[in-house]
N, C-alpha and C. Protein backbone atom coordinates (compact mmCIF):
# COMPACT_ATOMS: atom_id res chain seq x y z
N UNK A 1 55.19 -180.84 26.82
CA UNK A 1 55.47 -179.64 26.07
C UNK A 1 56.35 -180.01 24.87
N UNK A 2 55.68 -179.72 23.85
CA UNK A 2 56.97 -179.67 22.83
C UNK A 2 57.67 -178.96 22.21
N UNK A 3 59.09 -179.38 21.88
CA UNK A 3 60.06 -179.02 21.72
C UNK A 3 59.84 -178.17 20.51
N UNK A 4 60.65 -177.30 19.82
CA UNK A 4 61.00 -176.67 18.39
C UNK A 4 61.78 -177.44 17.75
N UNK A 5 62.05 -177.74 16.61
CA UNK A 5 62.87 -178.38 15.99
C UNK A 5 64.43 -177.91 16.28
N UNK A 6 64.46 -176.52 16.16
CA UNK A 6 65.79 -176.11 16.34
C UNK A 6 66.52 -176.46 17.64
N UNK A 7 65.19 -176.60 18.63
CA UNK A 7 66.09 -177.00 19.85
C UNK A 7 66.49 -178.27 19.95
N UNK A 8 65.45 -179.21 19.35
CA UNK A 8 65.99 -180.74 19.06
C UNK A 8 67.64 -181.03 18.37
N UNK A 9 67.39 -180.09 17.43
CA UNK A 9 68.48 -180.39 16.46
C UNK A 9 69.95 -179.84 17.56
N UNK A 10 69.69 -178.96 18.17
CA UNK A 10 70.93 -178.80 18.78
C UNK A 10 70.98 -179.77 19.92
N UNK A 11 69.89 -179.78 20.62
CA UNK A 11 70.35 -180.96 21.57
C UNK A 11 70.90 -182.56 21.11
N UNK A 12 70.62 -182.64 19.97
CA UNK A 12 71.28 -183.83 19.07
C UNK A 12 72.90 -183.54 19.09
N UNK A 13 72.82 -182.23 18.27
CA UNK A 13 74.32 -182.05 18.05
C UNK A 13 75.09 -181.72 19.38
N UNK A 14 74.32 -181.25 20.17
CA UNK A 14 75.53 -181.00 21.66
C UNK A 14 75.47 -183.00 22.47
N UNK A 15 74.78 -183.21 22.55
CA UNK A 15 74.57 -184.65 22.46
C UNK A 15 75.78 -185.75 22.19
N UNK A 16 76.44 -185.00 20.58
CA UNK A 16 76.81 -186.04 19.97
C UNK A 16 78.19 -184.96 19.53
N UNK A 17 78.72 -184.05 20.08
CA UNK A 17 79.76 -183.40 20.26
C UNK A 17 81.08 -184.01 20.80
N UNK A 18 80.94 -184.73 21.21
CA UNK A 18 82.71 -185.77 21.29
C UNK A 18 82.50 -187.33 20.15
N UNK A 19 81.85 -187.41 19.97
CA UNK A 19 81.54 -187.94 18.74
C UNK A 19 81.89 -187.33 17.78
N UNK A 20 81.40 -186.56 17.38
CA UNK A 20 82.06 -185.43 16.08
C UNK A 20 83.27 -185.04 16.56
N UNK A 21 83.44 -184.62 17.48
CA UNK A 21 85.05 -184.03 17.94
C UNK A 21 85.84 -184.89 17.16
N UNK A 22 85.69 -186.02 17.68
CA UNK A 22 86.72 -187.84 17.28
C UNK A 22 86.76 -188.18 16.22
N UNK A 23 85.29 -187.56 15.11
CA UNK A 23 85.29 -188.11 13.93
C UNK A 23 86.24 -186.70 13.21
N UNK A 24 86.21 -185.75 13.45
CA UNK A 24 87.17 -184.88 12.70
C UNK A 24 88.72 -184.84 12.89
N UNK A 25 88.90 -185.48 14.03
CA UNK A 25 90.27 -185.73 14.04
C UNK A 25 91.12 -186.81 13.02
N UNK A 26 89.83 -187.53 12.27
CA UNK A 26 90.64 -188.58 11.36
C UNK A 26 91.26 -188.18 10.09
N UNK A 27 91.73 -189.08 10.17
CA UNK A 27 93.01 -188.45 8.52
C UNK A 27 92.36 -188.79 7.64
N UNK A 28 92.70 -188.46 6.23
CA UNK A 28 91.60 -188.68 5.06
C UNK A 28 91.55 -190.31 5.04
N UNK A 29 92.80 -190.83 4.85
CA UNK A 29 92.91 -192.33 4.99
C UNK A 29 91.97 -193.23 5.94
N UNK A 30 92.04 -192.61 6.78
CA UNK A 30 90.52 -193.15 7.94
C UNK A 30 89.33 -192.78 7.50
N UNK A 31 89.07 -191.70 6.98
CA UNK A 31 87.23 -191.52 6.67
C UNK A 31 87.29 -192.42 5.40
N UNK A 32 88.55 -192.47 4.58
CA UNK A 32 87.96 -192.91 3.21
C UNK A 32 87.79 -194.75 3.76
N UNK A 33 87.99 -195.20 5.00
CA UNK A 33 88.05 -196.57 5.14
C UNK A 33 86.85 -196.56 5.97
N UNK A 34 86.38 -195.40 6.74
CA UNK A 34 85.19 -195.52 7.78
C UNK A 34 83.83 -195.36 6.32
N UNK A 35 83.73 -194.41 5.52
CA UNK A 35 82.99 -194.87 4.54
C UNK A 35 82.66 -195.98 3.82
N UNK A 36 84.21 -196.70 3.33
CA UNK A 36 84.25 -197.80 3.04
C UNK A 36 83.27 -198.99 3.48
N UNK A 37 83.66 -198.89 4.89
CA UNK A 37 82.73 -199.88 6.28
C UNK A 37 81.38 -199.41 5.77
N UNK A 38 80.88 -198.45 6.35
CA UNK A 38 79.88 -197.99 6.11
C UNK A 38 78.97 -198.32 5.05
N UNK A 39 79.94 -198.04 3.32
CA UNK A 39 78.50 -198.77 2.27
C UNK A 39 78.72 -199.63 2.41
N UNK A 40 79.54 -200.72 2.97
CA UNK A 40 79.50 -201.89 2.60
C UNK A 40 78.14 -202.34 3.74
N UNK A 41 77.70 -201.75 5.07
CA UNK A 41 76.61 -202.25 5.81
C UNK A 41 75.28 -201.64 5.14
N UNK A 42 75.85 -200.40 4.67
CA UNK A 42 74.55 -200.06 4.04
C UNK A 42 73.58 -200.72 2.52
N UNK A 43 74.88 -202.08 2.55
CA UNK A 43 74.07 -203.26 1.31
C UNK A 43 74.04 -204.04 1.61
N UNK A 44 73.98 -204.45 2.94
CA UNK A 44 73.42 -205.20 4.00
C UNK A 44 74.41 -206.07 4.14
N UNK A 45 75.72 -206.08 3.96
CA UNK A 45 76.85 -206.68 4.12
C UNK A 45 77.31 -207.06 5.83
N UNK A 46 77.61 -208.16 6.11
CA UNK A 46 78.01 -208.52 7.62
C UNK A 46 79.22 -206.92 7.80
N UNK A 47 79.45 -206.68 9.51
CA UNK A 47 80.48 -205.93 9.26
C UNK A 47 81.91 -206.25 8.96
N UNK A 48 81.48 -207.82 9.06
CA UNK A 48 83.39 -209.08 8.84
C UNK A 48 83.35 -208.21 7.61
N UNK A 49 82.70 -208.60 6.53
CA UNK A 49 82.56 -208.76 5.54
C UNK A 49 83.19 -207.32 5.03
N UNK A 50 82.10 -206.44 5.48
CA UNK A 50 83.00 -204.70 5.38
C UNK A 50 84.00 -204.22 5.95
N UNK A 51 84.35 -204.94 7.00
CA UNK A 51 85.68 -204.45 7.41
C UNK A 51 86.72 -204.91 6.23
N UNK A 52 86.45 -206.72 5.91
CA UNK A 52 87.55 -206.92 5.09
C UNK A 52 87.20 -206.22 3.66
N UNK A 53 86.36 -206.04 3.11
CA UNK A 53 86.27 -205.30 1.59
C UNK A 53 87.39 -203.70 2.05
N UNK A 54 86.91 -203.20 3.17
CA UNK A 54 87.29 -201.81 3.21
C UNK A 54 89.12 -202.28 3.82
N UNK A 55 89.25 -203.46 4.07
CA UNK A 55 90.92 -203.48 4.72
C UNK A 55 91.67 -203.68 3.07
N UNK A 56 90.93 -204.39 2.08
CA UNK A 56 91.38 -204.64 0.88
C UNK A 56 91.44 -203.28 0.18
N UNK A 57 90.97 -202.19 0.25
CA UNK A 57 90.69 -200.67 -0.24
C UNK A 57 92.14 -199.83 0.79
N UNK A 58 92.21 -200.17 1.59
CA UNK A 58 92.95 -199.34 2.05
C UNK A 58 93.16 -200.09 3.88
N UNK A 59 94.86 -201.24 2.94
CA UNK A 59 95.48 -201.84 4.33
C UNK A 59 95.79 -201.36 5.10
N UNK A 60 96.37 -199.85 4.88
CA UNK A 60 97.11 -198.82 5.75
C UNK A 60 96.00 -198.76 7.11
N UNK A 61 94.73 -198.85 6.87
CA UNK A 61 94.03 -198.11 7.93
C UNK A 61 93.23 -199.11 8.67
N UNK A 62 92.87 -200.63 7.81
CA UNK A 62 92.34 -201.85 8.07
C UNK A 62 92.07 -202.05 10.04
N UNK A 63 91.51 -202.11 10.85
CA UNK A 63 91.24 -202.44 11.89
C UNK A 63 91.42 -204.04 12.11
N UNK A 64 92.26 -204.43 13.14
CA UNK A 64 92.07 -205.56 13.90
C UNK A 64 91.27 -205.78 14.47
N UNK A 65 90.61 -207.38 14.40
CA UNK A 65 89.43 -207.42 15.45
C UNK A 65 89.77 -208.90 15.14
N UNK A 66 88.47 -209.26 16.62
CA UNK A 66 88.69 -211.07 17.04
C UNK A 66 86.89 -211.14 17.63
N UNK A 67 86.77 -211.79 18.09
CA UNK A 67 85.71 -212.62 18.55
C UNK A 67 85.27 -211.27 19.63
N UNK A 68 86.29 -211.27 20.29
CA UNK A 68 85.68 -209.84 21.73
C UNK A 68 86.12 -208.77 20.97
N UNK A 69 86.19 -208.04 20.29
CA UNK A 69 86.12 -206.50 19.58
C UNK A 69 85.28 -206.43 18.34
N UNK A 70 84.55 -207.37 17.72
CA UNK A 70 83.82 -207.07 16.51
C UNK A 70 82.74 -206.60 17.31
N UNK A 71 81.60 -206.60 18.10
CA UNK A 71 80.74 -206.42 18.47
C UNK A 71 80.84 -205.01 18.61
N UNK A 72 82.01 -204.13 19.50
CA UNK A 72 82.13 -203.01 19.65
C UNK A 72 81.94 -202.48 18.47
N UNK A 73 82.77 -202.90 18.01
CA UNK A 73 83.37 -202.49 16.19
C UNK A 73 82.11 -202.71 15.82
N UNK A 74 81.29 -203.15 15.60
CA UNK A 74 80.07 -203.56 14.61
C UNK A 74 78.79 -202.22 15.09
N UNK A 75 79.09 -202.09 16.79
CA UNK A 75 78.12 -200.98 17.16
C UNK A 75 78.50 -199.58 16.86
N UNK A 76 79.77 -199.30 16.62
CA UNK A 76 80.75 -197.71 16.28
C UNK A 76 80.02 -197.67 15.14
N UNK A 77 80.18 -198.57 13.94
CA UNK A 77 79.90 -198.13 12.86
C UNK A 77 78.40 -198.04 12.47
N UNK A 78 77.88 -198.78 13.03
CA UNK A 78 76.19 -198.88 13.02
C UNK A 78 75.92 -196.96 13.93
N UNK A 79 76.13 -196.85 14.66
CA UNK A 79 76.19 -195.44 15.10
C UNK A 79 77.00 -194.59 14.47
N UNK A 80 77.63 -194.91 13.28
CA UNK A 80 77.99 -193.26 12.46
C UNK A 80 77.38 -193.61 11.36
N UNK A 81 77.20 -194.75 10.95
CA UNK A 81 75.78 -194.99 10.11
C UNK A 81 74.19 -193.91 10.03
N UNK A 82 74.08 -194.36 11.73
CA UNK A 82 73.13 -193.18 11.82
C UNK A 82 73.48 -191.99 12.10
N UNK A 83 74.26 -191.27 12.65
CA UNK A 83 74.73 -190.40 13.31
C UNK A 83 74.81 -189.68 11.71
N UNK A 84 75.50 -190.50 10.32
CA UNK A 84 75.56 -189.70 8.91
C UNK A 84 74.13 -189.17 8.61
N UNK A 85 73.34 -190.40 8.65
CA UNK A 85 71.95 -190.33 8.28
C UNK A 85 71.14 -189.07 9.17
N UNK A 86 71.46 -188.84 10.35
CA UNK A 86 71.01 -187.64 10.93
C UNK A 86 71.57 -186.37 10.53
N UNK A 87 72.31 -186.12 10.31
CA UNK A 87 73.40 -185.00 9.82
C UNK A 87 72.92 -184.65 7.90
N UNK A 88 72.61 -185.68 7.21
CA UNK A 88 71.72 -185.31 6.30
C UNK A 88 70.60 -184.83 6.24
N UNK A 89 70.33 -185.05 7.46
CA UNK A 89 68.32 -184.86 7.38
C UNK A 89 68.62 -183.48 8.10
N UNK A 90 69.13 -183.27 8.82
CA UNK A 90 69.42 -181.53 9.30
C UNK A 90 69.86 -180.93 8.03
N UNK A 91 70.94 -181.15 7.61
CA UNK A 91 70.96 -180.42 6.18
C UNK A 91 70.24 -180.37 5.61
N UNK A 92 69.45 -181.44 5.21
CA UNK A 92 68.40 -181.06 3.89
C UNK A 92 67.25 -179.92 4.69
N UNK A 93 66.72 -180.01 6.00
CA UNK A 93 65.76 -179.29 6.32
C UNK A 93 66.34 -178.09 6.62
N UNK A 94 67.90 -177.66 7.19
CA UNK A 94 67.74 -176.50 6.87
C UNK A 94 68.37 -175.70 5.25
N UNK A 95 68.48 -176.18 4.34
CA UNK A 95 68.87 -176.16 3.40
C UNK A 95 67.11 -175.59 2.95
N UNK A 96 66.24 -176.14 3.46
CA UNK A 96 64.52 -175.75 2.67
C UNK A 96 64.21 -174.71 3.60
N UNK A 97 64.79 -174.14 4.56
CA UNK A 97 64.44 -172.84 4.92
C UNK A 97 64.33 -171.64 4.47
């Protein structure tokens, strides 16, 4: 049976509701460094590589990592990567309603 879109779209967003919870709790200083991360993978940049461009943009907020936490770190941001990319595509479609 398939679904409606509208019900997809909410089961996405109830889905991904402590996710968003966590991402609104950040201070501007954190989104402007989680963006940071972000274009820098979205130009196909390692995430070493974007973490340090985005720790050089803003040291205050820079993340530590070693050999056992980049991987985590590399999957968080690859998932608000998409998690942005989904959150656009709901906007734009209901924006053409």
């Amino acid at each position: 049976m398939k679904r409606g879109v509208s019900e997809l779209l909410a089961a996405y967003l109830e889905s991904t509701a402590e996710f968003s919870t966590m991402l609104e709790a950040r201070t501007p200083g954190e989104i402007a460094y989680d963006n940071e991360v972000v274009a820098g993978l979205r130009k196909g940049l390692a995430i070493t590589k974007s973490l340090e461009l985005a720790g050089e943009k803003y040291p205050n907020e820079a993340l530590q990592w070693d050999e056992n936490t980049i991987v985590e770190i590399k999957d968080h941001y690859k998932y608000l990567m998409k998690h942005e990319d989904i959150l656009f595509k709901i906007e734009s479609l209901s924006s053409k309603r």
